[in-house]
PDBML (XML) file of the C-alpha atoms, coordinates in Angstrom:
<?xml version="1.0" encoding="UTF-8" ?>
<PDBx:datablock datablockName="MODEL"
   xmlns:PDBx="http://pdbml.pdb.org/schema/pdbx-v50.xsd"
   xmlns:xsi="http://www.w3.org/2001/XMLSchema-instance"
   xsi:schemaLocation="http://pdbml.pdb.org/schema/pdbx-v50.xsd pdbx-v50.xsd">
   <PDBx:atom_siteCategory>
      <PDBx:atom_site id="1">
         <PDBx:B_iso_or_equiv>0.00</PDBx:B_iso_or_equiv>
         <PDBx:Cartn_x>-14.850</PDBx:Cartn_x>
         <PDBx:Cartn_y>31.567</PDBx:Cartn_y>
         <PDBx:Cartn_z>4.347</PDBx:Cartn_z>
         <PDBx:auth_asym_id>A</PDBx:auth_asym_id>
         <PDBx:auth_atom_id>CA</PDBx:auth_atom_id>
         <PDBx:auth_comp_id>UNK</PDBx:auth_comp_id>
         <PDBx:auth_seq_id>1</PDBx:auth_seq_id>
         <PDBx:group_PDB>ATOM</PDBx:group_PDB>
         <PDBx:label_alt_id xsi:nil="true" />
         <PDBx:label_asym_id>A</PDBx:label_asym_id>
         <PDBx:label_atom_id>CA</PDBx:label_atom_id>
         <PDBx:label_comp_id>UNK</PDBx:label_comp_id>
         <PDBx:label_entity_id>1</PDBx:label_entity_id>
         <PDBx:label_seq_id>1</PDBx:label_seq_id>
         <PDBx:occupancy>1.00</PDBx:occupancy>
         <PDBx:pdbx_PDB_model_num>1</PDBx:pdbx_PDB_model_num>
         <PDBx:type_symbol>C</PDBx:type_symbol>
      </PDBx:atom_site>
      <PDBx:atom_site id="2">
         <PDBx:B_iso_or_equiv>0.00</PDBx:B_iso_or_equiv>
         <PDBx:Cartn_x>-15.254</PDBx:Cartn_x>
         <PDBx:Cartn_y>35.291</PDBx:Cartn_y>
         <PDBx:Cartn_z>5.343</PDBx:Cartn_z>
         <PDBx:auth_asym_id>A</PDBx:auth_asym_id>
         <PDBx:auth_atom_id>CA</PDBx:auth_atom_id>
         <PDBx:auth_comp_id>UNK</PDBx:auth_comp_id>
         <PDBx:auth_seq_id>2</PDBx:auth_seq_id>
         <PDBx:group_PDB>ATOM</PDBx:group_PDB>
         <PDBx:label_alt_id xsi:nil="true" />
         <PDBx:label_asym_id>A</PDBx:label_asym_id>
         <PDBx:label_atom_id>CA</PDBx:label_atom_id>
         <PDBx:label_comp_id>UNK</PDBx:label_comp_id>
         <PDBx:label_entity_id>1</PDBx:label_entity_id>
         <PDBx:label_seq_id>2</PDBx:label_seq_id>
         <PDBx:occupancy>1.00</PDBx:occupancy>
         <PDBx:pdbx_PDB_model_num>1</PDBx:pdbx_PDB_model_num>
         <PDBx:type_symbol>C</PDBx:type_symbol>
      </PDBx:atom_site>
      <PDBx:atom_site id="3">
         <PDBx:B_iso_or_equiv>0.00</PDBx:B_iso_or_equiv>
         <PDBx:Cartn_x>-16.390</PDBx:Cartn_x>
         <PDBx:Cartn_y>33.727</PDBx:Cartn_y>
         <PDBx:Cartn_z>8.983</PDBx:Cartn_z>
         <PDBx:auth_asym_id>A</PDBx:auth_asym_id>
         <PDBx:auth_atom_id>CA</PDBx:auth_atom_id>
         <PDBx:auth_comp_id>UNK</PDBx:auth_comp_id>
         <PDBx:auth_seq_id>3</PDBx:auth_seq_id>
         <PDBx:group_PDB>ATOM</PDBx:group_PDB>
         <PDBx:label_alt_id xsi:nil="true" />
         <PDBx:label_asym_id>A</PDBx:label_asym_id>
         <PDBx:label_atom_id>CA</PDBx:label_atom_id>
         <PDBx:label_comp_id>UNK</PDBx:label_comp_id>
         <PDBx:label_entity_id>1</PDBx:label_entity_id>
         <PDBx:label_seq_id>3</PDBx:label_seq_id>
         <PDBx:occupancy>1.00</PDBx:occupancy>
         <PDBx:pdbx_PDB_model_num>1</PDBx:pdbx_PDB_model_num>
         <PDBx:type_symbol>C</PDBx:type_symbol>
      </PDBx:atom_site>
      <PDBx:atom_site id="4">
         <PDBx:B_iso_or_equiv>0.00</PDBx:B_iso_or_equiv>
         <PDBx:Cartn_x>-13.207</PDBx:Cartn_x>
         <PDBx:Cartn_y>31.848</PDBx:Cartn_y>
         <PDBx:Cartn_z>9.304</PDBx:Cartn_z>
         <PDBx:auth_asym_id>A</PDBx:auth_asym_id>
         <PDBx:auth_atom_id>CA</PDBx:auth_atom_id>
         <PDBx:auth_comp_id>UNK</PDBx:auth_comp_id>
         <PDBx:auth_seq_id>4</PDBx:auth_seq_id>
         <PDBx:group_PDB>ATOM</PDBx:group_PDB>
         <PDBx:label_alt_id xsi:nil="true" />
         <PDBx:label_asym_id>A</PDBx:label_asym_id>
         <PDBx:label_atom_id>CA</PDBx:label_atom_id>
         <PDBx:label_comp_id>UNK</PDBx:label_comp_id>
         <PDBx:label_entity_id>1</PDBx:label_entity_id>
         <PDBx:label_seq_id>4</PDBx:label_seq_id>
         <PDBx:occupancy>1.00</PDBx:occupancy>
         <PDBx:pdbx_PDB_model_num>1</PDBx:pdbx_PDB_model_num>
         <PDBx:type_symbol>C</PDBx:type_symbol>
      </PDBx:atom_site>
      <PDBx:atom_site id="5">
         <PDBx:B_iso_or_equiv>0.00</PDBx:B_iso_or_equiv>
         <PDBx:Cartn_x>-11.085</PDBx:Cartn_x>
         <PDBx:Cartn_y>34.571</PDBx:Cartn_y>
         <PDBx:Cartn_z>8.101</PDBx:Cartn_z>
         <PDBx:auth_asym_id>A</PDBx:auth_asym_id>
         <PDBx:auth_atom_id>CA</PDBx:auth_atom_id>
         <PDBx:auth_comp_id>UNK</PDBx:auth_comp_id>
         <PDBx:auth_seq_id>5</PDBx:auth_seq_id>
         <PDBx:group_PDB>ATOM</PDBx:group_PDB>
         <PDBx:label_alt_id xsi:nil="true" />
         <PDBx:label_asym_id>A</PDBx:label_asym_id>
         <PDBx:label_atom_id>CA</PDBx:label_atom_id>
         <PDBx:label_comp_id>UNK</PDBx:label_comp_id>
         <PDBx:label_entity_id>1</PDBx:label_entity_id>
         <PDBx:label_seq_id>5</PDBx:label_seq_id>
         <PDBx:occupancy>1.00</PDBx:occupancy>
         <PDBx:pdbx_PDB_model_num>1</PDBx:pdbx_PDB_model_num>
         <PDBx:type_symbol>C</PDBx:type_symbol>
      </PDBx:atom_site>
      <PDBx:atom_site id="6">
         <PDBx:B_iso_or_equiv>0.00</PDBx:B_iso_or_equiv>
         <PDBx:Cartn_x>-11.735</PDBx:Cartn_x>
         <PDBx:Cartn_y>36.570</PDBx:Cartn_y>
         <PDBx:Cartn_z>11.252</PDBx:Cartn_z>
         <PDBx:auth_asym_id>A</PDBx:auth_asym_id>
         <PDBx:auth_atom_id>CA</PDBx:auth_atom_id>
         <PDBx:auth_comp_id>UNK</PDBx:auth_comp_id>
         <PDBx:auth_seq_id>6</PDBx:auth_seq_id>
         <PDBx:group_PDB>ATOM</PDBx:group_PDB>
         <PDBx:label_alt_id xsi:nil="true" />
         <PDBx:label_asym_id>A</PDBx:label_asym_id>
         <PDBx:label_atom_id>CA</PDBx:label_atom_id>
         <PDBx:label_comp_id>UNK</PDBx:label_comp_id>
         <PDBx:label_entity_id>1</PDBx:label_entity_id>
         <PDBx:label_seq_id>6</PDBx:label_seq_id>
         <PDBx:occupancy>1.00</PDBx:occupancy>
         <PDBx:pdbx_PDB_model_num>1</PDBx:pdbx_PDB_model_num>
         <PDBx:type_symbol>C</PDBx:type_symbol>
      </PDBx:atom_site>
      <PDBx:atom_site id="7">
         <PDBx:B_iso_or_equiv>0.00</PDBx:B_iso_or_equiv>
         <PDBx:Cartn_x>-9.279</PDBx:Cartn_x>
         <PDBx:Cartn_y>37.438</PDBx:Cartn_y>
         <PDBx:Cartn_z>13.778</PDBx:Cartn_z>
         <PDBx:auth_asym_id>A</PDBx:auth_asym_id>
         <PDBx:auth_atom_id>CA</PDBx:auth_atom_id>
         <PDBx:auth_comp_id>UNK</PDBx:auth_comp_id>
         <PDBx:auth_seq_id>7</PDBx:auth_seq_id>
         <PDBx:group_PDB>ATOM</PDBx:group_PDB>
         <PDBx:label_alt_id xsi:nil="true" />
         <PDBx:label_asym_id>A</PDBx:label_asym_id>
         <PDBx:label_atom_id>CA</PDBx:label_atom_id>
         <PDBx:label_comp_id>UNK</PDBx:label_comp_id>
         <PDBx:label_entity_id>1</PDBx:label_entity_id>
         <PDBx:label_seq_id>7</PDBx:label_seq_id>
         <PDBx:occupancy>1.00</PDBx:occupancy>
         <PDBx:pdbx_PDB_model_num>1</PDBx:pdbx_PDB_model_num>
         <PDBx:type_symbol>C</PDBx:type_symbol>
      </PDBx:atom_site>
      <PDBx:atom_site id="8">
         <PDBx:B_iso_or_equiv>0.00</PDBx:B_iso_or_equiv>
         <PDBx:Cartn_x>-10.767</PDBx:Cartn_x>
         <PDBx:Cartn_y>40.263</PDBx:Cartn_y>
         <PDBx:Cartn_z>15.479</PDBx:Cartn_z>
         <PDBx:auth_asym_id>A</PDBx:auth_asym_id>
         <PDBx:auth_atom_id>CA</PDBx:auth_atom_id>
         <PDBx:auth_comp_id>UNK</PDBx:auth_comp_id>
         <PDBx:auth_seq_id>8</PDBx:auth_seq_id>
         <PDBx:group_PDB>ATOM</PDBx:group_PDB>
         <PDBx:label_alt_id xsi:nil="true" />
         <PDBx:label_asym_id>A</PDBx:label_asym_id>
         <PDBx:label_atom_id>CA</PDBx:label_atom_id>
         <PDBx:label_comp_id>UNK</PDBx:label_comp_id>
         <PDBx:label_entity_id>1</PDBx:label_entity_id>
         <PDBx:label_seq_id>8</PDBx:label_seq_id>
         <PDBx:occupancy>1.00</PDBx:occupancy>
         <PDBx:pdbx_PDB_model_num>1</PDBx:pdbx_PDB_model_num>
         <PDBx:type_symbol>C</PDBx:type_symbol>
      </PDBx:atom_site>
      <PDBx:atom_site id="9">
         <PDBx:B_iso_or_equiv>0.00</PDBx:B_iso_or_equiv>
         <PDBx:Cartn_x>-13.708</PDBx:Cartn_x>
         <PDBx:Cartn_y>42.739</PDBx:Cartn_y>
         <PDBx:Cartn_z>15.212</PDBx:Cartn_z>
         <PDBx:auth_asym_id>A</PDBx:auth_asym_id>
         <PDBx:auth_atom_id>CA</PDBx:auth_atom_id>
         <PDBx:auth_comp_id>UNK</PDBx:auth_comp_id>
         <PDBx:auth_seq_id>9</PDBx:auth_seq_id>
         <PDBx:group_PDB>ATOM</PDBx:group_PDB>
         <PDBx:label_alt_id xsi:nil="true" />
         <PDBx:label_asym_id>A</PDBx:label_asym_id>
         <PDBx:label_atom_id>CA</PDBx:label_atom_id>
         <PDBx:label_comp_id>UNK</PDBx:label_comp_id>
         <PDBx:label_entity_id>1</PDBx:label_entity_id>
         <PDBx:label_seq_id>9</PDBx:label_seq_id>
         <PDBx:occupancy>1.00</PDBx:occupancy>
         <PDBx:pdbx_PDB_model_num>1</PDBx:pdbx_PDB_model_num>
         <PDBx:type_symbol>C</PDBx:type_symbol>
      </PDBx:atom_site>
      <PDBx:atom_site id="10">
         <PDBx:B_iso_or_equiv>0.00</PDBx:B_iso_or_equiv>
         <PDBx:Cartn_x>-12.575</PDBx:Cartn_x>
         <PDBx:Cartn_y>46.679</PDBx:Cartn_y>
         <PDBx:Cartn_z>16.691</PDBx:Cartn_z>
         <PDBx:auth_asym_id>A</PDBx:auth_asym_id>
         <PDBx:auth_atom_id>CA</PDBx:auth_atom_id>
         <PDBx:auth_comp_id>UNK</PDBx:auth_comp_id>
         <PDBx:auth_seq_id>10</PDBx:auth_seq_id>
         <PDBx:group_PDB>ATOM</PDBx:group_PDB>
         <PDBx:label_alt_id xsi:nil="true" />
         <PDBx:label_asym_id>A</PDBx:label_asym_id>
         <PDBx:label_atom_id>CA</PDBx:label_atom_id>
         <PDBx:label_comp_id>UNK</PDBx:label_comp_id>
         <PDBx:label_entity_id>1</PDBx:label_entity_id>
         <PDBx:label_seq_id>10</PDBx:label_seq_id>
         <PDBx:occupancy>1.00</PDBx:occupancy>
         <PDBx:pdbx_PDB_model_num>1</PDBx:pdbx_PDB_model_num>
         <PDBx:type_symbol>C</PDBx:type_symbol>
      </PDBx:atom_site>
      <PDBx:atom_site id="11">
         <PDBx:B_iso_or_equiv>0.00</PDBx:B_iso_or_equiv>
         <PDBx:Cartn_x>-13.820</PDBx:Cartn_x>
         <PDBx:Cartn_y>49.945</PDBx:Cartn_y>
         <PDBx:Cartn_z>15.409</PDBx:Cartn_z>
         <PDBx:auth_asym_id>A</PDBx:auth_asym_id>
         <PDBx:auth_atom_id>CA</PDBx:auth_atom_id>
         <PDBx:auth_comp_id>UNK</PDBx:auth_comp_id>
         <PDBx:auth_seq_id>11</PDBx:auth_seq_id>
         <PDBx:group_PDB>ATOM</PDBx:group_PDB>
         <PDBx:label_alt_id xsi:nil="true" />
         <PDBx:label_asym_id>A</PDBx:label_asym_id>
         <PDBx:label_atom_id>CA</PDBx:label_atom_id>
         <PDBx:label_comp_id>UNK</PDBx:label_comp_id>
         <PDBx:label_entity_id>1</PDBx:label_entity_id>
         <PDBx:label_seq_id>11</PDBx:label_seq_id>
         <PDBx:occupancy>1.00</PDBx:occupancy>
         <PDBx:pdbx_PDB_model_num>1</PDBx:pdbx_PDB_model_num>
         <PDBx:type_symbol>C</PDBx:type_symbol>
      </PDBx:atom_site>
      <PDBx:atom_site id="12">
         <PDBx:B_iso_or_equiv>0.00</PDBx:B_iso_or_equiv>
         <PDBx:Cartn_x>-11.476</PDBx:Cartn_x>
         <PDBx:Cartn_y>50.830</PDBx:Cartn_y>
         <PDBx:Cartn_z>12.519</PDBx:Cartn_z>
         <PDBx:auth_asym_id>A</PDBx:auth_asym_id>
         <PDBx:auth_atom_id>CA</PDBx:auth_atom_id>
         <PDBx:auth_comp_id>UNK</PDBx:auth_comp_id>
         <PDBx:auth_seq_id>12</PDBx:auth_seq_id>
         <PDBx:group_PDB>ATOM</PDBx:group_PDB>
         <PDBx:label_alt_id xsi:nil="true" />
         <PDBx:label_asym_id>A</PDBx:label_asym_id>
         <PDBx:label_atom_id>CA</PDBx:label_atom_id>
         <PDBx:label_comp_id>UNK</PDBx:label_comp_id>
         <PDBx:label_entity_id>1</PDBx:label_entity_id>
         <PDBx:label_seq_id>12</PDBx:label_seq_id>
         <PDBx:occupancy>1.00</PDBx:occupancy>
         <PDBx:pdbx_PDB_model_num>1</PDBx:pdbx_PDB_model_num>
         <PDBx:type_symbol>C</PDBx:type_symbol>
      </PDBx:atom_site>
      <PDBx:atom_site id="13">
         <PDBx:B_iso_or_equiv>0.00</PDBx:B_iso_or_equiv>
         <PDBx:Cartn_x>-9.959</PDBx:Cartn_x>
         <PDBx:Cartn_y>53.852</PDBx:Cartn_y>
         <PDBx:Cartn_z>14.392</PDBx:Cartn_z>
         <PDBx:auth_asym_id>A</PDBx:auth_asym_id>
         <PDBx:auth_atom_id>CA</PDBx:auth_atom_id>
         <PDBx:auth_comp_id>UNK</PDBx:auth_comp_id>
         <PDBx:auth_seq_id>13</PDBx:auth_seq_id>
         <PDBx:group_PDB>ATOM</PDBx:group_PDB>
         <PDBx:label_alt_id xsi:nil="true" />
         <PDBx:label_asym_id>A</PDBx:label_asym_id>
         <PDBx:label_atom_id>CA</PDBx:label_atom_id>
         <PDBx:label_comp_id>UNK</PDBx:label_comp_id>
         <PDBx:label_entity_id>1</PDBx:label_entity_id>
         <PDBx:label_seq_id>13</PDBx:label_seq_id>
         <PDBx:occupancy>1.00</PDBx:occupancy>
         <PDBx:pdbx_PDB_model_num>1</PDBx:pdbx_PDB_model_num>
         <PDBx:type_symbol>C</PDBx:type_symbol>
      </PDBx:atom_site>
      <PDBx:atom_site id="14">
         <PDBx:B_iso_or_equiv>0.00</PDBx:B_iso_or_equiv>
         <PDBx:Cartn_x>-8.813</PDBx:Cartn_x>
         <PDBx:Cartn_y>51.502</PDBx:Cartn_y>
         <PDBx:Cartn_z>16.475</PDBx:Cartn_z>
         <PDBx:auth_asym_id>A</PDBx:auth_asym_id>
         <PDBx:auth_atom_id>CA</PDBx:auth_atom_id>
         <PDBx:auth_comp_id>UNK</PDBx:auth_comp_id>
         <PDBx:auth_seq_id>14</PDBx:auth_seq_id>
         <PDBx:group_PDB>ATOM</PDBx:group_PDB>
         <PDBx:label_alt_id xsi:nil="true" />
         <PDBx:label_asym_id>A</PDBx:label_asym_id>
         <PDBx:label_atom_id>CA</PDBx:label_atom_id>
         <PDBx:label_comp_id>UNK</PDBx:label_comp_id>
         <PDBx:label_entity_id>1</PDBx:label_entity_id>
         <PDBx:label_seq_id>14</PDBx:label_seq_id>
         <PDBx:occupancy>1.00</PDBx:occupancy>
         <PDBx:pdbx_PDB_model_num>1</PDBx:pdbx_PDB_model_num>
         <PDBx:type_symbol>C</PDBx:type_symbol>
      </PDBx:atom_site>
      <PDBx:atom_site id="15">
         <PDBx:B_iso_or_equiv>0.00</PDBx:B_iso_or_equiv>
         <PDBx:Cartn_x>-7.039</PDBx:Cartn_x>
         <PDBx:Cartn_y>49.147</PDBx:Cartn_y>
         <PDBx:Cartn_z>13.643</PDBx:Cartn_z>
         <PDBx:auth_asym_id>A</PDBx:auth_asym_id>
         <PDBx:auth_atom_id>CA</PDBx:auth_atom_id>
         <PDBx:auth_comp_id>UNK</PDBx:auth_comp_id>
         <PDBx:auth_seq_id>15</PDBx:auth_seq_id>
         <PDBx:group_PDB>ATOM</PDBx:group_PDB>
         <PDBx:label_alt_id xsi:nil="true" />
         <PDBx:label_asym_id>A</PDBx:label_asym_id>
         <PDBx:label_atom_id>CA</PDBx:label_atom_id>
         <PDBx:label_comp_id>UNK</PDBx:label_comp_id>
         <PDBx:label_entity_id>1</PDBx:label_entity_id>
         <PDBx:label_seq_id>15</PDBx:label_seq_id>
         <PDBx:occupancy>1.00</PDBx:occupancy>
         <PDBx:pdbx_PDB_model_num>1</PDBx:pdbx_PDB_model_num>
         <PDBx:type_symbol>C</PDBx:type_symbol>
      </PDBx:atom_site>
      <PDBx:atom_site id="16">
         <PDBx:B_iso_or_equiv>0.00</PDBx:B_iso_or_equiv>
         <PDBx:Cartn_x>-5.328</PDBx:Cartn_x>
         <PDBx:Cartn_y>52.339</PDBx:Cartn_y>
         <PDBx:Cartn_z>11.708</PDBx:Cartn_z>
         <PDBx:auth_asym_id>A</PDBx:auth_asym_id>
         <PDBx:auth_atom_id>CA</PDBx:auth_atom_id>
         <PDBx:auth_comp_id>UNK</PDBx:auth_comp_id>
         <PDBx:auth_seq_id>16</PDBx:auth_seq_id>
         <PDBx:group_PDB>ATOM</PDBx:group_PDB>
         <PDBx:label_alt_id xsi:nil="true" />
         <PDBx:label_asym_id>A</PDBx:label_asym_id>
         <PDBx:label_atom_id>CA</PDBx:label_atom_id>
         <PDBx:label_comp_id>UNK</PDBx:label_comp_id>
         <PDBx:label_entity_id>1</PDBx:label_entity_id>
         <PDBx:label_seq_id>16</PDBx:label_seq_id>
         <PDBx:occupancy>1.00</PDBx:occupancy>
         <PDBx:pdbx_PDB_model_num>1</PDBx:pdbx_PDB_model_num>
         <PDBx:type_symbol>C</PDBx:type_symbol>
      </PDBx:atom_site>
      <PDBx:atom_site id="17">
         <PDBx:B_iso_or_equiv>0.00</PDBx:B_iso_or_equiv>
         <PDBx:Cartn_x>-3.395</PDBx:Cartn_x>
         <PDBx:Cartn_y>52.057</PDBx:Cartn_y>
         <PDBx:Cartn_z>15.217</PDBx:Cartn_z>
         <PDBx:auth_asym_id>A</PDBx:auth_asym_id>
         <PDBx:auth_atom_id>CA</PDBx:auth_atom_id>
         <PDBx:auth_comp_id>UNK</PDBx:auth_comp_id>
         <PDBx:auth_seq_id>17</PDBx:auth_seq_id>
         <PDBx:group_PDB>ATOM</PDBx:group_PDB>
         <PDBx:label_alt_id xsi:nil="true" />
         <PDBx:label_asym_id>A</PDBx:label_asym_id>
         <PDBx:label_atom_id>CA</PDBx:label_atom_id>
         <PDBx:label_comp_id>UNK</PDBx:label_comp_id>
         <PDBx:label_entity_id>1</PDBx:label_entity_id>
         <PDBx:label_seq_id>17</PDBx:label_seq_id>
         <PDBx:occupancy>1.00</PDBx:occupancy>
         <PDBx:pdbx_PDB_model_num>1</PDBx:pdbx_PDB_model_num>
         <PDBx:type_symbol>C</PDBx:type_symbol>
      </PDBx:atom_site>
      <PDBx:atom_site id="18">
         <PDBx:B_iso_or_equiv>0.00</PDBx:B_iso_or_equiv>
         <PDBx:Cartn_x>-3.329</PDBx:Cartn_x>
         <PDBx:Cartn_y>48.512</PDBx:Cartn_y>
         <PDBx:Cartn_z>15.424</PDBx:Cartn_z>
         <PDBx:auth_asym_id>A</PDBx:auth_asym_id>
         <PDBx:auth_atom_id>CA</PDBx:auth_atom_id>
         <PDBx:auth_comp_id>UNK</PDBx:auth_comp_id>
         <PDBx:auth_seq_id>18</PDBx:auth_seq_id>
         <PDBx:group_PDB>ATOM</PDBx:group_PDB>
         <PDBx:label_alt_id xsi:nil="true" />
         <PDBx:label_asym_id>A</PDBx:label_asym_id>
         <PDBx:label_atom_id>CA</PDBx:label_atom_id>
         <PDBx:label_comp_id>UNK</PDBx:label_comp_id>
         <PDBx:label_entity_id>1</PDBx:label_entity_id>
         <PDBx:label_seq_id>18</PDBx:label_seq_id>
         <PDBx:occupancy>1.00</PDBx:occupancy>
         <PDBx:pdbx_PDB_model_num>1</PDBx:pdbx_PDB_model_num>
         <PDBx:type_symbol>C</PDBx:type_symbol>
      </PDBx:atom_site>
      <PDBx:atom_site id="19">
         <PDBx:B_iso_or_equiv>0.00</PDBx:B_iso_or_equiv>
         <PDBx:Cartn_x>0.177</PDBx:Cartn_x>
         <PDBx:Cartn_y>47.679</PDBx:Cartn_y>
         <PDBx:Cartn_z>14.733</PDBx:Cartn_z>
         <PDBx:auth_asym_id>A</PDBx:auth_asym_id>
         <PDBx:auth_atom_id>CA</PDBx:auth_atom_id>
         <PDBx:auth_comp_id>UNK</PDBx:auth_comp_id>
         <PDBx:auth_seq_id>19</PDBx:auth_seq_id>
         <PDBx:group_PDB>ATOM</PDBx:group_PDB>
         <PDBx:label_alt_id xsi:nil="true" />
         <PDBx:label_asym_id>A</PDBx:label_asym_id>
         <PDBx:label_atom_id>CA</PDBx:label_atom_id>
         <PDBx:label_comp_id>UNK</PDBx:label_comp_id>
         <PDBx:label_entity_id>1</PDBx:label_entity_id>
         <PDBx:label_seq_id>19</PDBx:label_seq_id>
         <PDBx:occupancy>1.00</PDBx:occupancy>
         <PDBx:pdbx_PDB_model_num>1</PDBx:pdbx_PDB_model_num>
         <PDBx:type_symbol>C</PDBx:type_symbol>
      </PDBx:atom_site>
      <PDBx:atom_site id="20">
         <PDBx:B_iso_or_equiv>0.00</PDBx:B_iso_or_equiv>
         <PDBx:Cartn_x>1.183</PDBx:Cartn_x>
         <PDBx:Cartn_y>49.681</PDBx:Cartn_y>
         <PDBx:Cartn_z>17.805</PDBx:Cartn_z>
         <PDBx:auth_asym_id>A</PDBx:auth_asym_id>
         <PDBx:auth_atom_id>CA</PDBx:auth_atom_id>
         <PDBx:auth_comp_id>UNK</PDBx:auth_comp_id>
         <PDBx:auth_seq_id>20</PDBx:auth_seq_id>
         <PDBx:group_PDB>ATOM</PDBx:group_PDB>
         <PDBx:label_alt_id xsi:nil="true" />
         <PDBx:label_asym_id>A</PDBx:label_asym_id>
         <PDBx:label_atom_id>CA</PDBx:label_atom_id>
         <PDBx:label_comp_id>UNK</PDBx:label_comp_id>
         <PDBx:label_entity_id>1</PDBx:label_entity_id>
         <PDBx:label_seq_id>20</PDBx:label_seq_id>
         <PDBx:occupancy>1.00</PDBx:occupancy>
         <PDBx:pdbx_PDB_model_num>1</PDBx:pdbx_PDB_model_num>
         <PDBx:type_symbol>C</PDBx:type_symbol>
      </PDBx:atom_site>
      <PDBx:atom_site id="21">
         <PDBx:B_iso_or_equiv>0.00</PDBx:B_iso_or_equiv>
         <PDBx:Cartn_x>-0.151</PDBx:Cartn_x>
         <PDBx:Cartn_y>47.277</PDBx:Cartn_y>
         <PDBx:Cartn_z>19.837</PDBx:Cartn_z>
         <PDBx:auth_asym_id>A</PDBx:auth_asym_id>
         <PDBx:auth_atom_id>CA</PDBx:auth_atom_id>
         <PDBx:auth_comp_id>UNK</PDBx:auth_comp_id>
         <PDBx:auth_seq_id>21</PDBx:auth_seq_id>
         <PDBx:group_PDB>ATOM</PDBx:group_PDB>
         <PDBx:label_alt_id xsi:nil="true" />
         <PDBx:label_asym_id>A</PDBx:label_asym_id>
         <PDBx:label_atom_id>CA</PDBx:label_atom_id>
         <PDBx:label_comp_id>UNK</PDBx:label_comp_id>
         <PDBx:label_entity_id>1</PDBx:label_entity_id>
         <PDBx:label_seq_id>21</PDBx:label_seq_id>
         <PDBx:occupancy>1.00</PDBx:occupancy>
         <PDBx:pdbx_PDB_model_num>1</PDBx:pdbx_PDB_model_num>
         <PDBx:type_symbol>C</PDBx:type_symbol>
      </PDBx:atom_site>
      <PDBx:atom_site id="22">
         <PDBx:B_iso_or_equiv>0.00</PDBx:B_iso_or_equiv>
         <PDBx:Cartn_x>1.056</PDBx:Cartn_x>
         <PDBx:Cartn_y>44.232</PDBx:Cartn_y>
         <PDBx:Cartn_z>21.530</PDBx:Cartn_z>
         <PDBx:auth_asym_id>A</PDBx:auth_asym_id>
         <PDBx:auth_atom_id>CA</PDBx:auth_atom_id>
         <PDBx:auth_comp_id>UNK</PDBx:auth_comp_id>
         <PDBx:auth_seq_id>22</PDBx:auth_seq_id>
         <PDBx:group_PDB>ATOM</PDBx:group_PDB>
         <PDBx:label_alt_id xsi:nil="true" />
         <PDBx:label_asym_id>A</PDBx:label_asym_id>
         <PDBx:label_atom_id>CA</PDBx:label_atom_id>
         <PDBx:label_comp_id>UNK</PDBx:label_comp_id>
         <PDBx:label_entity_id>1</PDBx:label_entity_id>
         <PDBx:label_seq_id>22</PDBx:label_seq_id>
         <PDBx:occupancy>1.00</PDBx:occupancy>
         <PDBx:pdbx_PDB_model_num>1</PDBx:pdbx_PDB_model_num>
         <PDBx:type_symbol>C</PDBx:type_symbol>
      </PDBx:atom_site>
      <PDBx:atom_site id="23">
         <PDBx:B_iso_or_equiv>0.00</PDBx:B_iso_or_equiv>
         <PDBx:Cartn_x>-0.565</PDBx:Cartn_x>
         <PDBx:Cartn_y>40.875</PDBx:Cartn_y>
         <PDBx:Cartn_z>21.060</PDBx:Cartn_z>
         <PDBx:auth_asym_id>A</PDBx:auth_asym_id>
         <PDBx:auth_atom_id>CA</PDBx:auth_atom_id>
         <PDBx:auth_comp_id>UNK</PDBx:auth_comp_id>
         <PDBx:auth_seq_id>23</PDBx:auth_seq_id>
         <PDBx:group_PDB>ATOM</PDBx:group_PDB>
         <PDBx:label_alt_id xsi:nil="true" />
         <PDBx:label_asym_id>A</PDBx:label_asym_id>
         <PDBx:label_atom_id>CA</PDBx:label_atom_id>
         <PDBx:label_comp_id>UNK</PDBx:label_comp_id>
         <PDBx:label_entity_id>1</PDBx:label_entity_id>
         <PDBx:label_seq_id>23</PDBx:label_seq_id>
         <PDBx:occupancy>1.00</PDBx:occupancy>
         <PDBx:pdbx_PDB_model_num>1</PDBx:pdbx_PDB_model_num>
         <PDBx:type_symbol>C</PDBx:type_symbol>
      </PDBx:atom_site>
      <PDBx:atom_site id="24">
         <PDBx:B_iso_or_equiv>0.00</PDBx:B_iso_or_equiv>
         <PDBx:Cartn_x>-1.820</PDBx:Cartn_x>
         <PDBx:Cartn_y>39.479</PDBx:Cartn_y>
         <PDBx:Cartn_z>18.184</PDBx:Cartn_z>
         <PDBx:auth_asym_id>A</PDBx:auth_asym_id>
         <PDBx:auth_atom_id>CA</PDBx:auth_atom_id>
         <PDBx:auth_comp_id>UNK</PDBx:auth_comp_id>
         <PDBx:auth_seq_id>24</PDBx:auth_seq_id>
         <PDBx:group_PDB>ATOM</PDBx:group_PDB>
         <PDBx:label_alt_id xsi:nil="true" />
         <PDBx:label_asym_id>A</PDBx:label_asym_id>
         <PDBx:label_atom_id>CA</PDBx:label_atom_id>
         <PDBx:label_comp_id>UNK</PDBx:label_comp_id>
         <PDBx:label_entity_id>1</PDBx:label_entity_id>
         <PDBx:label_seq_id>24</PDBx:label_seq_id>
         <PDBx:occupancy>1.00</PDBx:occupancy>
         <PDBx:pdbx_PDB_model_num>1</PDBx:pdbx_PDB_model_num>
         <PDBx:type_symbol>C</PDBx:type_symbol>
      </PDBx:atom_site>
      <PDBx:atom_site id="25">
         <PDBx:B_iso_or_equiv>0.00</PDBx:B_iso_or_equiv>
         <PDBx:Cartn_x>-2.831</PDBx:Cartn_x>
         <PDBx:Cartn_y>42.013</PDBx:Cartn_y>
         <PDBx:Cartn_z>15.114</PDBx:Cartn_z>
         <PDBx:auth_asym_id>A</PDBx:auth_asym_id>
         <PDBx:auth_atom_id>CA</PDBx:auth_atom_id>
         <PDBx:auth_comp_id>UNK</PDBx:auth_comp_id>
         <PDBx:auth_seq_id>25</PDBx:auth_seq_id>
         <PDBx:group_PDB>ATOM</PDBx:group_PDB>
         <PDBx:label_alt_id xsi:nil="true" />
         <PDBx:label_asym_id>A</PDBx:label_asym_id>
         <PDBx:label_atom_id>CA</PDBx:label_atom_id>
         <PDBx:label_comp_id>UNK</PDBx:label_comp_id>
         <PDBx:label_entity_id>1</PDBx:label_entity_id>
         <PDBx:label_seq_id>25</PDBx:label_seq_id>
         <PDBx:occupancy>1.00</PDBx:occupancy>
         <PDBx:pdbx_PDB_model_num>1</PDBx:pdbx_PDB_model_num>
         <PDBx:type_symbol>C</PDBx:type_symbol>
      </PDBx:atom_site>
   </PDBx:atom_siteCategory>
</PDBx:datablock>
């Protein structure tokens, strides 16, 4: 289930910022 829940793998610095970029989040 964990597997299947993933969307994306980026170094968590990155995803504090995530919601600044485009595409999917």
């Amino acid at each position: 289930k964990l597997g299947r829940s993933l969307m994306v793998d980026m170094h968590p610095s990155q995803m504090v910022k995530s919601h600044k970029k485009q595409g999917a989040r």
